[in-house]
N, C-alpha and C. Protein backbone atom coordinates (compact mmCIF):
# COMPACT_ATOMS: atom_id res chain seq x y z
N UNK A 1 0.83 -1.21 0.00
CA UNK A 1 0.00 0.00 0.00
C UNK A 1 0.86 1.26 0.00
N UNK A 2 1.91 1.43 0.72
CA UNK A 2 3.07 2.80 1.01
C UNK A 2 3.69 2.33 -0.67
N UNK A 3 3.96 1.19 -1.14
CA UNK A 3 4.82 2.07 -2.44
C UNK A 3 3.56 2.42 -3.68
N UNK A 4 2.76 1.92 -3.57
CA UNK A 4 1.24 2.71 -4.42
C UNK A 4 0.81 3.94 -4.30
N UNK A 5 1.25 4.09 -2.83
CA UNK A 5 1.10 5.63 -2.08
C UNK A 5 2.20 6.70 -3.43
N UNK A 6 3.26 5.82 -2.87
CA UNK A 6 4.62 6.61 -3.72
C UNK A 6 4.16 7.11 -4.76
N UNK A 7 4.25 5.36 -5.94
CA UNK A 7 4.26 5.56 -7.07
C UNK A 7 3.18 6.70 -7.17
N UNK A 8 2.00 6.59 -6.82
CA UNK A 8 1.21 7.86 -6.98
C UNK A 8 1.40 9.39 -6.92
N UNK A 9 1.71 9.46 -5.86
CA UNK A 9 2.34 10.70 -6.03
C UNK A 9 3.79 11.18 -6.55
N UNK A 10 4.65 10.53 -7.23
CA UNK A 10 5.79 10.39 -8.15
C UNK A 10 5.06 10.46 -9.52
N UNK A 11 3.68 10.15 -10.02
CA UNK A 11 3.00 10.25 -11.21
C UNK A 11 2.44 11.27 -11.01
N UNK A 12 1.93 11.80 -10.30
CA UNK A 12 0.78 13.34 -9.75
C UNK A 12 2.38 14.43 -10.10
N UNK A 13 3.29 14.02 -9.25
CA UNK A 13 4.34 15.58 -9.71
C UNK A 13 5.30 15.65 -11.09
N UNK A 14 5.18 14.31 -11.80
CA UNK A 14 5.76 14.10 -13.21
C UNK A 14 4.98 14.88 -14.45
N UNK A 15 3.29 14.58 -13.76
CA UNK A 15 2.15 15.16 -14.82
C UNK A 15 2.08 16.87 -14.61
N UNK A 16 2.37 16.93 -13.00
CA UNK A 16 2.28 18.51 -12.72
C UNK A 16 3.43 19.17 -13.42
N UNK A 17 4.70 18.26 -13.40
CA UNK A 17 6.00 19.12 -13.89
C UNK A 17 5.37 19.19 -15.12
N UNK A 18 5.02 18.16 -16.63
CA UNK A 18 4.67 18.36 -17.52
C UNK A 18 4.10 18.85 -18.04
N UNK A 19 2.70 19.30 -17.35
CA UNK A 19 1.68 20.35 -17.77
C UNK A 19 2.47 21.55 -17.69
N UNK A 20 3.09 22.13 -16.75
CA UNK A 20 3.86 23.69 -16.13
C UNK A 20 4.66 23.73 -17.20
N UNK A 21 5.44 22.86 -17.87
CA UNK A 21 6.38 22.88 -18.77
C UNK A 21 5.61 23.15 -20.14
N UNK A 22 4.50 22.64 -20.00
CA UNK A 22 3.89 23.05 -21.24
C UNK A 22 2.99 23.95 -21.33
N UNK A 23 2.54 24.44 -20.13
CA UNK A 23 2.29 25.96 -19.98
C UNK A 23 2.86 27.14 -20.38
N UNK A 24 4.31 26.54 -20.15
CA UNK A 24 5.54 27.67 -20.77
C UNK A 24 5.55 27.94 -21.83
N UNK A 25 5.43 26.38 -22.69
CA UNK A 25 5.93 26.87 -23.82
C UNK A 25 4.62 27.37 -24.86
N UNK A 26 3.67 27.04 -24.31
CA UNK A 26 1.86 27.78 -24.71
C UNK A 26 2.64 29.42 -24.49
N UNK A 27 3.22 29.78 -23.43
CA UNK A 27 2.98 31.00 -23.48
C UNK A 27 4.50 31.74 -23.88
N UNK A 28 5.33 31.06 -24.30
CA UNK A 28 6.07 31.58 -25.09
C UNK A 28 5.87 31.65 -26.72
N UNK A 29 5.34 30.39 -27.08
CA UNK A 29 4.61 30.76 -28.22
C UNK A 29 3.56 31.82 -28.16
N UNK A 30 2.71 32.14 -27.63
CA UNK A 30 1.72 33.14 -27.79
C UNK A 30 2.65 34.46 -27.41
N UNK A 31 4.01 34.57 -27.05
CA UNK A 31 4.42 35.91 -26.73
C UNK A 31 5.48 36.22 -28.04
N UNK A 32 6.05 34.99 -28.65
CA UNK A 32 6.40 35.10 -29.89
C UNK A 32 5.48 35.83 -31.00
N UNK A 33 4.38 34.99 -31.34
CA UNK A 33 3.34 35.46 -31.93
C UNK A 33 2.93 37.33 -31.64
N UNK A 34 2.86 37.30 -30.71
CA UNK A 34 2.36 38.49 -30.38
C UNK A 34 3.36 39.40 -30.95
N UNK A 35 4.61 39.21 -30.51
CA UNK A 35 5.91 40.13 -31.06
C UNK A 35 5.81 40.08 -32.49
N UNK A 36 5.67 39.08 -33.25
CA UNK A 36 5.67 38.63 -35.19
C UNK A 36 4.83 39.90 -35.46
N UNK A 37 3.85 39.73 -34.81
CA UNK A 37 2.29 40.41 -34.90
C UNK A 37 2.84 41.61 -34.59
N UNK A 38 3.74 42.67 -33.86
CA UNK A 38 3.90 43.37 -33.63
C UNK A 38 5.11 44.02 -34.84
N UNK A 39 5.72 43.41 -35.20
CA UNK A 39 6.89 43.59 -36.15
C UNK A 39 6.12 43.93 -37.09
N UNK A 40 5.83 45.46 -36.80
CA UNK A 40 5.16 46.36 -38.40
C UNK A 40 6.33 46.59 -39.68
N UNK A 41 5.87 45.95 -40.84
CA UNK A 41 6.65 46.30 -42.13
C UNK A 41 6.40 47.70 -42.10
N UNK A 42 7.64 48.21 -43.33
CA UNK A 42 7.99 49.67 -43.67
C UNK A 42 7.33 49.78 -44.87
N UNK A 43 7.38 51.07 -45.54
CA UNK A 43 7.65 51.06 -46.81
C UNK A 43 8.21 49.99 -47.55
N UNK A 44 9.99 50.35 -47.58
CA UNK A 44 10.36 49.40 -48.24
C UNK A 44 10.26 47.73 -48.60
N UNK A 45 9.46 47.16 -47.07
CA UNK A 45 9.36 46.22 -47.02
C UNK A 45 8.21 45.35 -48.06
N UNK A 46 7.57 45.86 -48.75
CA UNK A 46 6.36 45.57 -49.63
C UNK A 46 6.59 46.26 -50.93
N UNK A 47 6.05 45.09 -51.43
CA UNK A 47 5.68 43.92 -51.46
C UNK A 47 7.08 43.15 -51.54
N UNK A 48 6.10 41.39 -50.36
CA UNK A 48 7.44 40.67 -50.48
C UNK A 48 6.66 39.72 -50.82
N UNK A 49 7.29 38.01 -50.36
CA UNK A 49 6.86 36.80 -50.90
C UNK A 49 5.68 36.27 -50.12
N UNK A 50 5.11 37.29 -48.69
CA UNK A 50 3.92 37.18 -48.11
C UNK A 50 2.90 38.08 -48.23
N UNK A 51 3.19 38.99 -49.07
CA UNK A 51 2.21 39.97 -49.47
C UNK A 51 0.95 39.55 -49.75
N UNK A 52 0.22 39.58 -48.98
CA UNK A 52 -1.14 39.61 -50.04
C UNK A 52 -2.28 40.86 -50.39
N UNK A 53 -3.28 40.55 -51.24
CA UNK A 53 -3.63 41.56 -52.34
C UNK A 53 -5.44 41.52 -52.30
N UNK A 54 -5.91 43.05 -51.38
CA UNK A 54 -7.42 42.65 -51.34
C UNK A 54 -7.73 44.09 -52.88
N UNK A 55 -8.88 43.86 -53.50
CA UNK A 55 -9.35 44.15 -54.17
C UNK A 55 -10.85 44.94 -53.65
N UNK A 56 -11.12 46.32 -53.72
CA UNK A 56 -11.97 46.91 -53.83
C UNK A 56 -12.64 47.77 -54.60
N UNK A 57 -13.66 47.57 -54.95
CA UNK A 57 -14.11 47.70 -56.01
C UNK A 57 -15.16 48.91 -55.84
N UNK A 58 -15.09 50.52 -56.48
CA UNK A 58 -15.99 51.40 -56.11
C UNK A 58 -16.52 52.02 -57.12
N UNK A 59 -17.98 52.00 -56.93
CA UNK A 59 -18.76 52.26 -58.33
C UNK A 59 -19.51 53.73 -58.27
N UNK A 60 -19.31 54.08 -59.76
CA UNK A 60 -20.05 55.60 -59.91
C UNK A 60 -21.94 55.28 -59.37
N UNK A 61 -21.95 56.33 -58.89
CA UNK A 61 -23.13 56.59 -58.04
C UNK A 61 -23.51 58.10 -58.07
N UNK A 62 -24.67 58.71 -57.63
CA UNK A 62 -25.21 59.67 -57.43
C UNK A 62 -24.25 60.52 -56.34
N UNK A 63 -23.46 61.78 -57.10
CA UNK A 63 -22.36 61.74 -55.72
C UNK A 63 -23.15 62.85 -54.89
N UNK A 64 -22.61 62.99 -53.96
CA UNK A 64 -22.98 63.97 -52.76
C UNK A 64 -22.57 65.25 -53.38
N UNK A 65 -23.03 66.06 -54.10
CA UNK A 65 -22.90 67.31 -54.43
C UNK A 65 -22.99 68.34 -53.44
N UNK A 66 -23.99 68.16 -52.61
CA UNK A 66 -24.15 69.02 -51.37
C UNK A 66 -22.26 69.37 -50.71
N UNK A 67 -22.40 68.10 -50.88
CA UNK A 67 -20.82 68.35 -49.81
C UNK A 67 -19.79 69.12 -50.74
N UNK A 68 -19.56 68.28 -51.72
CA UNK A 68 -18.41 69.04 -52.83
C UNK A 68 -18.92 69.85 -52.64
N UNK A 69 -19.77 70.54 -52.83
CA UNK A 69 -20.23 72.31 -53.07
C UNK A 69 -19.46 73.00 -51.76
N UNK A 70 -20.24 72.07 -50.55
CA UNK A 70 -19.63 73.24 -49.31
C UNK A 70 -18.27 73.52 -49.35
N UNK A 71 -17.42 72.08 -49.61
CA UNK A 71 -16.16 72.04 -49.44
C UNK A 71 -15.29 73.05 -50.58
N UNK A 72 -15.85 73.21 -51.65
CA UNK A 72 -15.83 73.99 -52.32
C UNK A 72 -15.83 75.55 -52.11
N UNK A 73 -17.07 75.97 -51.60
CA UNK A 73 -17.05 77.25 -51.21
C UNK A 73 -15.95 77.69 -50.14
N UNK A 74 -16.32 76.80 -49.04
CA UNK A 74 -15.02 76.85 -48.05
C UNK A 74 -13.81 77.13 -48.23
N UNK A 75 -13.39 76.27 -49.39
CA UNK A 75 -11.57 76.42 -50.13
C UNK A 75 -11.36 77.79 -50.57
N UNK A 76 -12.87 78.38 -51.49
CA UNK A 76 -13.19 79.21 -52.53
C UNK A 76 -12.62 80.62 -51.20
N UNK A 77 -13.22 80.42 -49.97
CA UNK A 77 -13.23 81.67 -49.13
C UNK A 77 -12.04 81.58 -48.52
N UNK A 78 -11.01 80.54 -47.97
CA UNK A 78 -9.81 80.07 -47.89
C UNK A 78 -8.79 80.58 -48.83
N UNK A 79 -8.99 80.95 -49.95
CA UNK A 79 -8.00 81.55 -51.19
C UNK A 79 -7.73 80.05 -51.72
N UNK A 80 -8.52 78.96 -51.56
CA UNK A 80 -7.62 77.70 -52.43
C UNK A 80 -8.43 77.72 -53.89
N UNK A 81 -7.58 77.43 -55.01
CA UNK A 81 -8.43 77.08 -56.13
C UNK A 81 -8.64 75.53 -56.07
N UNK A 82 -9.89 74.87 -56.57
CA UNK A 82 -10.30 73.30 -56.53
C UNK A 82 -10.71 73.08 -57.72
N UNK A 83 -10.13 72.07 -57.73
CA UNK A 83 -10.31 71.21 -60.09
C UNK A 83 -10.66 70.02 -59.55
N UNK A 84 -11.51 69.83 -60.28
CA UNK A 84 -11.67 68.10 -60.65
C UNK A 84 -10.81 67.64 -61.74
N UNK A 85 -9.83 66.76 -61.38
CA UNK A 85 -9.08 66.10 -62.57
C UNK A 85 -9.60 64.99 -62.85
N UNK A 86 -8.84 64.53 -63.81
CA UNK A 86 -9.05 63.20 -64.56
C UNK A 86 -8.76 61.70 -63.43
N UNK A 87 -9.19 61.15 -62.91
CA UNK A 87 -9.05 60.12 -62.02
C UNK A 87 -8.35 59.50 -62.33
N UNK A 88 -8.78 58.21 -63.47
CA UNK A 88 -8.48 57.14 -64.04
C UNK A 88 -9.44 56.05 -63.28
N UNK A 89 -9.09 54.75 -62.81
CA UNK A 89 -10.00 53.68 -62.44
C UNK A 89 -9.18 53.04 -61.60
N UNK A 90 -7.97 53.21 -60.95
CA UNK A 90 -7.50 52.24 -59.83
C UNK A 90 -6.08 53.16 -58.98
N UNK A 91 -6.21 52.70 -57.63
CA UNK A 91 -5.27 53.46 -56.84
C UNK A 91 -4.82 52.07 -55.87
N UNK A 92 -4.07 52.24 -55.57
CA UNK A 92 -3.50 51.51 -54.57
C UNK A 92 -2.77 52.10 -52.88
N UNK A 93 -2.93 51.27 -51.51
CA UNK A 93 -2.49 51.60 -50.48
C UNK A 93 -1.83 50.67 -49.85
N UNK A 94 -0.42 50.61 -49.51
CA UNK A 94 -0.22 49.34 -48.59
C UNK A 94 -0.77 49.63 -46.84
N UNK A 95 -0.69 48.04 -46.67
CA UNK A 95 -1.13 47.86 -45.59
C UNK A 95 0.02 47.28 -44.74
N UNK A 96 1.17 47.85 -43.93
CA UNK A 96 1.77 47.50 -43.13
C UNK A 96 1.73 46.54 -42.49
N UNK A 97 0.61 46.53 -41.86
CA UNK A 97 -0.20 46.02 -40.23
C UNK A 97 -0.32 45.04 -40.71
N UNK A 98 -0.81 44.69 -41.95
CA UNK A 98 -0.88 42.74 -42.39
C UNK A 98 -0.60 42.54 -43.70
N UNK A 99 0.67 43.16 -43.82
CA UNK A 99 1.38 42.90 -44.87
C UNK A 99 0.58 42.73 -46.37
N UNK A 100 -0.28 43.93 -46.71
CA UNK A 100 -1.32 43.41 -47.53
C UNK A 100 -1.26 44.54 -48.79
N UNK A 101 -1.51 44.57 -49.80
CA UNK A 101 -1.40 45.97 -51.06
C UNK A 101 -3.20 46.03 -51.00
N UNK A 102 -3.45 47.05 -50.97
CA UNK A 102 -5.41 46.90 -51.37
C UNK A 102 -5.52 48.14 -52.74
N UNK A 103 -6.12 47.19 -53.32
CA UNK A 103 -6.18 47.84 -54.74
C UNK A 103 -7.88 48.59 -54.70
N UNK A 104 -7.67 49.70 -54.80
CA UNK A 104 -9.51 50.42 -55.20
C UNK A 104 -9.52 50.73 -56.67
N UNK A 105 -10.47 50.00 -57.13
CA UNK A 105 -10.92 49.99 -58.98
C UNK A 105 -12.09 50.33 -59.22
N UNK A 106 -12.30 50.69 -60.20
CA UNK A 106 -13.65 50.91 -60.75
C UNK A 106 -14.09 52.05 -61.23
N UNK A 107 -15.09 52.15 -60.98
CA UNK A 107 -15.64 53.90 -62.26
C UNK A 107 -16.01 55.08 -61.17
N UNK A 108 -15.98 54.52 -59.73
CA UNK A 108 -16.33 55.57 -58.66
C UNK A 108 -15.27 55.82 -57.98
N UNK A 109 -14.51 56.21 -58.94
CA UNK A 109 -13.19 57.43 -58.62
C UNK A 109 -13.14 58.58 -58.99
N UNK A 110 -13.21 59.56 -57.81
CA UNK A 110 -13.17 60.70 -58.27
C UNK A 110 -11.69 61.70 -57.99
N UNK A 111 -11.36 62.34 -58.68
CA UNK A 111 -9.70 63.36 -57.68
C UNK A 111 -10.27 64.80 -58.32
N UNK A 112 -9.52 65.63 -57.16
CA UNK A 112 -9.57 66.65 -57.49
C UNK A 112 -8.13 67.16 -56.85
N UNK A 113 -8.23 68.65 -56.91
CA UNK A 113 -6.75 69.22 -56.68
C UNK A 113 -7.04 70.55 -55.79
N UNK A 114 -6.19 70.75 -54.94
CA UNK A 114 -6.51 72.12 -54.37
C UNK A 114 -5.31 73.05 -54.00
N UNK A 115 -5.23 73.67 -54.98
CA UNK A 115 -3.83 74.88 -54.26
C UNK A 115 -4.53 76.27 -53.97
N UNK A 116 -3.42 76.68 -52.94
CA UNK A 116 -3.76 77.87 -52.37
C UNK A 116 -3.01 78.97 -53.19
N UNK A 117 -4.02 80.07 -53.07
CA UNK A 117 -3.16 81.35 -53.85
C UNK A 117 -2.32 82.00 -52.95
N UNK A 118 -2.70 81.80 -51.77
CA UNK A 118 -1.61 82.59 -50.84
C UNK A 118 0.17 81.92 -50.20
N UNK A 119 1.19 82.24 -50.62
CA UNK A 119 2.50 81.33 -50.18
C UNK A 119 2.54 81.87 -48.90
N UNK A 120 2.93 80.87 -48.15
CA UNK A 120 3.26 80.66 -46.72
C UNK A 120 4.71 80.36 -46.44
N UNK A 121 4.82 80.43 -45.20
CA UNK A 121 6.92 79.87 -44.51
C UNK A 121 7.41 80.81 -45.15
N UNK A 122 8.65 80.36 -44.79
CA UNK A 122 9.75 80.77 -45.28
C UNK A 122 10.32 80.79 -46.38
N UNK A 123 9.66 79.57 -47.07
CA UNK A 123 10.12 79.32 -48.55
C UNK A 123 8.90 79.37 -49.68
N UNK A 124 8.29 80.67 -48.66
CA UNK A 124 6.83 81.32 -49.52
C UNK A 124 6.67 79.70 -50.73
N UNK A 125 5.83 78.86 -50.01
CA UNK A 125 5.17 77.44 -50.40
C UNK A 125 3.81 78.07 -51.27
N UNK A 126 3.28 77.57 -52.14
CA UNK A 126 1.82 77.56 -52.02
C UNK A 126 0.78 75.77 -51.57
N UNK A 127 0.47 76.43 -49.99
CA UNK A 127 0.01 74.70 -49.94
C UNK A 127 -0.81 74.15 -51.03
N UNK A 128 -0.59 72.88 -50.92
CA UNK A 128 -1.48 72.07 -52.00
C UNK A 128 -2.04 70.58 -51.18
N UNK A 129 -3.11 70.32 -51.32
CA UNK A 129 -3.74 68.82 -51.28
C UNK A 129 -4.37 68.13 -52.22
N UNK A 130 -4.25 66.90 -52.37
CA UNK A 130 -5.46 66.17 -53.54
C UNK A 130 -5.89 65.50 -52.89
N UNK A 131 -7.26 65.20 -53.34
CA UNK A 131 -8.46 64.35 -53.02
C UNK A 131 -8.85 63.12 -53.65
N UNK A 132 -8.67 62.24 -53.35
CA UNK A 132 -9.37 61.04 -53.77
C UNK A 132 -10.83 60.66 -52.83
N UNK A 133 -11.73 60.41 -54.20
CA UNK A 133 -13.47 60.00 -53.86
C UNK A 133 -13.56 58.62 -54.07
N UNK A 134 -14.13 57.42 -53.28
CA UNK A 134 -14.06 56.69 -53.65
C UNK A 134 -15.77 56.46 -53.26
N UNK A 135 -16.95 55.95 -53.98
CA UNK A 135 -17.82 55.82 -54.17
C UNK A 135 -18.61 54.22 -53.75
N UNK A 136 -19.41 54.10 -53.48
CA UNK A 136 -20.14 52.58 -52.61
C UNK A 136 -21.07 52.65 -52.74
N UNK A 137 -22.09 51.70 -53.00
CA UNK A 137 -23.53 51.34 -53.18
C UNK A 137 -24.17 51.92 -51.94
N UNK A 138 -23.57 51.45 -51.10
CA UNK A 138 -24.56 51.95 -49.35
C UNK A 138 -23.48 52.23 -48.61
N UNK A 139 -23.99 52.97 -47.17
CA UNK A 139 -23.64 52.94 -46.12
C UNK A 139 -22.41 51.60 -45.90
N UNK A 140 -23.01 50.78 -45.66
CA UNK A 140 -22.34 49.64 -44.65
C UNK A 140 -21.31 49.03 -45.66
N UNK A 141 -21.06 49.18 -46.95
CA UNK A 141 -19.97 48.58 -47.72
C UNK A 141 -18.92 49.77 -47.78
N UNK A 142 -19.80 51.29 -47.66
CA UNK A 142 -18.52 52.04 -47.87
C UNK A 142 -17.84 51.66 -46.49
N UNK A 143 -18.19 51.37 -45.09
CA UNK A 143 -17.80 51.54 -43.52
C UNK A 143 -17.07 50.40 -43.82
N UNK A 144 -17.36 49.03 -44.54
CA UNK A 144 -15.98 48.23 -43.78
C UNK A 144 -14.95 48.28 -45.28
N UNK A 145 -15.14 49.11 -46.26
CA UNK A 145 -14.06 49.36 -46.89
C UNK A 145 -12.99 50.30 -45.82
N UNK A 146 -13.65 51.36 -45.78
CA UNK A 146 -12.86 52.34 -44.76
C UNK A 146 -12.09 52.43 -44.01
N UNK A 147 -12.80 50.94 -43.26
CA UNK A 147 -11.96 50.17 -41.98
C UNK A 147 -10.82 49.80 -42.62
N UNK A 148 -10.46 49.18 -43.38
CA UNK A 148 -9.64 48.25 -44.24
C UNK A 148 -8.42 49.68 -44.92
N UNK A 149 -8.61 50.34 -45.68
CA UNK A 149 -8.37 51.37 -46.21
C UNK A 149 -7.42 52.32 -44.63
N UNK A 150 -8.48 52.86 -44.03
CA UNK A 150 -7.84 53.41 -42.84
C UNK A 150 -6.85 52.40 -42.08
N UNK A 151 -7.01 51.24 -41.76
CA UNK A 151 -6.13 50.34 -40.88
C UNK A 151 -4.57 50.82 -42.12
N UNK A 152 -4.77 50.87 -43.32
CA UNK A 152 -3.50 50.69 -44.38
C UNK A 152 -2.78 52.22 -43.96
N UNK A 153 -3.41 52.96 -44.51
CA UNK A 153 -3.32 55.04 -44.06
C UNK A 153 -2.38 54.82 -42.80
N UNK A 154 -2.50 54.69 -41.70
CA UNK A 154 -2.12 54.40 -40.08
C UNK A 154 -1.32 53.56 -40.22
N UNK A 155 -0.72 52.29 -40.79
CA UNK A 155 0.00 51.89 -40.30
C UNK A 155 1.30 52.02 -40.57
N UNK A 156 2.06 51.64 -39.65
CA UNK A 156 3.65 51.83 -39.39
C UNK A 156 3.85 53.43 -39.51
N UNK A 157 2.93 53.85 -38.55
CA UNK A 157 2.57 55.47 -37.66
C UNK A 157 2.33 55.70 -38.92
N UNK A 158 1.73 56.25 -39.95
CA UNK A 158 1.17 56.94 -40.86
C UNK A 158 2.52 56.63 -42.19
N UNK A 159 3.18 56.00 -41.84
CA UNK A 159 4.62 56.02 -43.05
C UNK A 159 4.57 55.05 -43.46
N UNK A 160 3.80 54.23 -43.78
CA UNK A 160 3.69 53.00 -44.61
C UNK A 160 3.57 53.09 -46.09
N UNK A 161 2.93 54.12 -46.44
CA UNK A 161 2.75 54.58 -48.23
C UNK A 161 4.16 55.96 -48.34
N UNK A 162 5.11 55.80 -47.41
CA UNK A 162 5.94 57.69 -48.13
C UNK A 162 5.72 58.31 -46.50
N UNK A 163 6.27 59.15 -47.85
CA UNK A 163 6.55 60.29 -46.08
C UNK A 163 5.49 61.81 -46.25
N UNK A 164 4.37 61.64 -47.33
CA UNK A 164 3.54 62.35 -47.63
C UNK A 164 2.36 62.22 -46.41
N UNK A 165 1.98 63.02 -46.07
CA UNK A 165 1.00 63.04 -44.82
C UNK A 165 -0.18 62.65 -45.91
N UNK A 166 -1.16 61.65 -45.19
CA UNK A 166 -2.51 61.54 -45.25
C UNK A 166 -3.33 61.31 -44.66
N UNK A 167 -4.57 61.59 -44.94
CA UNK A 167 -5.70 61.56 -44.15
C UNK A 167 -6.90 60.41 -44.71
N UNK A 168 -7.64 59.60 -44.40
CA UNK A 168 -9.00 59.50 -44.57
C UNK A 168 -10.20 59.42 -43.95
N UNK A 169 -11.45 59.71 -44.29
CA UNK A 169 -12.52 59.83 -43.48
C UNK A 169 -13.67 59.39 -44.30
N UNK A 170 -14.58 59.36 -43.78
CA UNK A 170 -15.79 58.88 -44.48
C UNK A 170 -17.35 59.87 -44.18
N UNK A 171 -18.07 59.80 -44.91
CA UNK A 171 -19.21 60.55 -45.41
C UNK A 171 -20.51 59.41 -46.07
N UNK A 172 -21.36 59.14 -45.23
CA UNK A 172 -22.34 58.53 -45.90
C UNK A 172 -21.40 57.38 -46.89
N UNK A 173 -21.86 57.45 -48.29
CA UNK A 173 -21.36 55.83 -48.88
C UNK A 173 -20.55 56.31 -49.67
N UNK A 174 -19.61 57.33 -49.27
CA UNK A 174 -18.43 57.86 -50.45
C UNK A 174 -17.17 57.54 -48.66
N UNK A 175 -15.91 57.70 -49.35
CA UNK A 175 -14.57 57.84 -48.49
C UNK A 175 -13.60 59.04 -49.23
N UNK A 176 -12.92 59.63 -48.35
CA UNK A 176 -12.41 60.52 -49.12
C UNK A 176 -10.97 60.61 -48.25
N UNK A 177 -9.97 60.36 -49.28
CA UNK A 177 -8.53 60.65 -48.92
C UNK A 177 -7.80 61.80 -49.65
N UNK A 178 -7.47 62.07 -48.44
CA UNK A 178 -6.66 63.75 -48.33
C UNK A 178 -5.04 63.23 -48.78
N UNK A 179 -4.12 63.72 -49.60
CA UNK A 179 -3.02 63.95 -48.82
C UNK A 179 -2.62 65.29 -49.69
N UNK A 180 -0.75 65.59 -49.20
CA UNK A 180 -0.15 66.52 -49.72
C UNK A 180 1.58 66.31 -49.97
N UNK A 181 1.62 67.44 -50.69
CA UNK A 181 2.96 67.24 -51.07
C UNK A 181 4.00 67.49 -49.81
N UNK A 182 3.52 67.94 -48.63
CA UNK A 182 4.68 68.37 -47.80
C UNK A 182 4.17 68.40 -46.61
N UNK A 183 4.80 67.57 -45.17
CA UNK A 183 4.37 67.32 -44.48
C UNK A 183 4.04 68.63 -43.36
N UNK A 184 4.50 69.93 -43.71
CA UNK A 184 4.50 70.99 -43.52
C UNK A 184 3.24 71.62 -43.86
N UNK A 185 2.12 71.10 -44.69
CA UNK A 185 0.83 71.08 -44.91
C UNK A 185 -0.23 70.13 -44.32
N UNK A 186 0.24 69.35 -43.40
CA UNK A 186 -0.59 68.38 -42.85
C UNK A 186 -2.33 69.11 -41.91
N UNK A 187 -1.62 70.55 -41.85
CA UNK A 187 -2.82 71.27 -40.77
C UNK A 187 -3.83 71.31 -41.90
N UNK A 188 -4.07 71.33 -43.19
CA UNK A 188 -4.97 72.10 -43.92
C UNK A 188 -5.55 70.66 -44.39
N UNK A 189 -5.12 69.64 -44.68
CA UNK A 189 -5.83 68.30 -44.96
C UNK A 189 -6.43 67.99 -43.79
N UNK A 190 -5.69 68.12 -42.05
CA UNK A 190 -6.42 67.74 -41.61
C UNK A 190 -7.36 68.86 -41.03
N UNK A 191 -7.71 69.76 -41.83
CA UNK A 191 -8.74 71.23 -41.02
C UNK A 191 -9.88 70.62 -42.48
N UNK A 192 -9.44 70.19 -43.28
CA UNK A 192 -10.40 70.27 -44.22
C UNK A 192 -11.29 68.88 -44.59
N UNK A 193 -10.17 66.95 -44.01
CA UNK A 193 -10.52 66.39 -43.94
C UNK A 193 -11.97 66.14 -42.68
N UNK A 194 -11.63 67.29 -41.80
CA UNK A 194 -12.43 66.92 -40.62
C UNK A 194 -13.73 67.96 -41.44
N UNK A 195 -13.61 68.89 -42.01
CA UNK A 195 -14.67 69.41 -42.34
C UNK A 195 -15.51 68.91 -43.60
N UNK A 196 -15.18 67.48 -44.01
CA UNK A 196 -16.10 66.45 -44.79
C UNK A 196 -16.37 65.58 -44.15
N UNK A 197 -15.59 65.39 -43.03
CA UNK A 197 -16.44 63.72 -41.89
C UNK A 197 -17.59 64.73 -41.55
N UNK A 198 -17.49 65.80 -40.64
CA UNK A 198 -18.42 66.32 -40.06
C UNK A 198 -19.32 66.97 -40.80
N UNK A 199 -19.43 66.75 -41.84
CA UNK A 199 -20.81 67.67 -42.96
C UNK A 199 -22.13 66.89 -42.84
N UNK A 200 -23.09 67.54 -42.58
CA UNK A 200 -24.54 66.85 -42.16
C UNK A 200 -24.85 67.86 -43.33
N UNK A 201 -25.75 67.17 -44.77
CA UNK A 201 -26.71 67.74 -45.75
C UNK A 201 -28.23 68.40 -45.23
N UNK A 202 -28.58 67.89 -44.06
CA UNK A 202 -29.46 68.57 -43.10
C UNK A 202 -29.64 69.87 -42.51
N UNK A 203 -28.21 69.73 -42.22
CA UNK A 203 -27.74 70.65 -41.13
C UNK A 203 -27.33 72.06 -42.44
N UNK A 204 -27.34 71.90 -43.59
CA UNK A 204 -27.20 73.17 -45.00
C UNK A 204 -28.29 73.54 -45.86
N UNK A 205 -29.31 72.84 -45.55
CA UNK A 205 -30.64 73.18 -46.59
C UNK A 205 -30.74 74.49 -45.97
């Protein structure tokens, strides 16, 4: 009966050492992981042999004129001049954060351009921003493009596409990305990006 006693408890602290030991290594793997997961790519780092490639697709629609107009007048009283240029049908953003390129295609692309008449600094600049429109059937397809799109914008602190400041925000079923030529202009994309998230067509009749 005393060596059954033993053997028993010689099997109870073999299984306890074994589980603890494999507790460890559960949680050194999950602290590995976590670090991988944390190791944000650069610029340069993309595309590599894990890249992968989401596709979004944004279609011409009835655009929000209300807003272009305000944003318009706004620039107009600002001293900026605003053009609609020629788009084309596809832009691209990397995505740092999961190593990903996301391609936006289709016929609901819109750009425009905005320089100011007045030079600023020291090296009398005239700021400039462009606009990219990207267009969505509804609400809820433009929101988890956005998500996707914005997670890319942000990652690896905003320097994942260049060293060009950008912005994006969203409006009903359009998205609209700000950037500029000089990071010395970042106040006016973001004074002007916040004044298209926050536009209510309600709130201007």
């Amino acid at each position: 009966m005393k060596n059954n006693l033993i053997v028993f408890i010689t099997l109870l602290t073999l299984m306890g050492c074994s589980q603890a030991e494999q507790n460890r290594d559960n949680k050194n793997q999950t602290e590995e992981n976590v670090q991988d997961k944390a190791k944000n790519l650069s610029f340069d780092d993309i595309p590599n042999e894990k890249t992968t490639y989401e596709v979004i697709e944004a279609k011409s629609i009835d655009e929000n004129d209300a807003l272009l107009v305000a944003l318009e007048t706004q620039l107009l009283k600002d001293q900026f001049e605003f053009v609609e240029k020629e788009s084309g049908t596809s832009w691209s953003e990397n995505d740092c954060t999961n190593n990903k390129i996301i391609q936006v295609k289709g016929d609901g692309i819109r750009s425009y351009r905005a320089v100011s008449k007045v030079k600023v600094g020291e090296d009398q600049k005239r700021p400039d921003f462009s606009l990219l429109v990207f267009a969505f059937e509804d609400e809820k397809l433009a929101e988890k493009n956005f998500i996707s799109l914005e997670t890319a914008v942000k990652s690896d602190h905003g320097f994942c596409n260049g060293k060009s400041p950008e912005v994006i925000v969203r409006n009903g079923n359009e998205v609209f990305y700000f950037t500029s030529s000089k990071e010395i202009f970042r106040p006016y994309i973001d004074q002007y990006s916040s004044f298209v998230q926050d536009y209510k067509v309600e709130e201007n009749n």
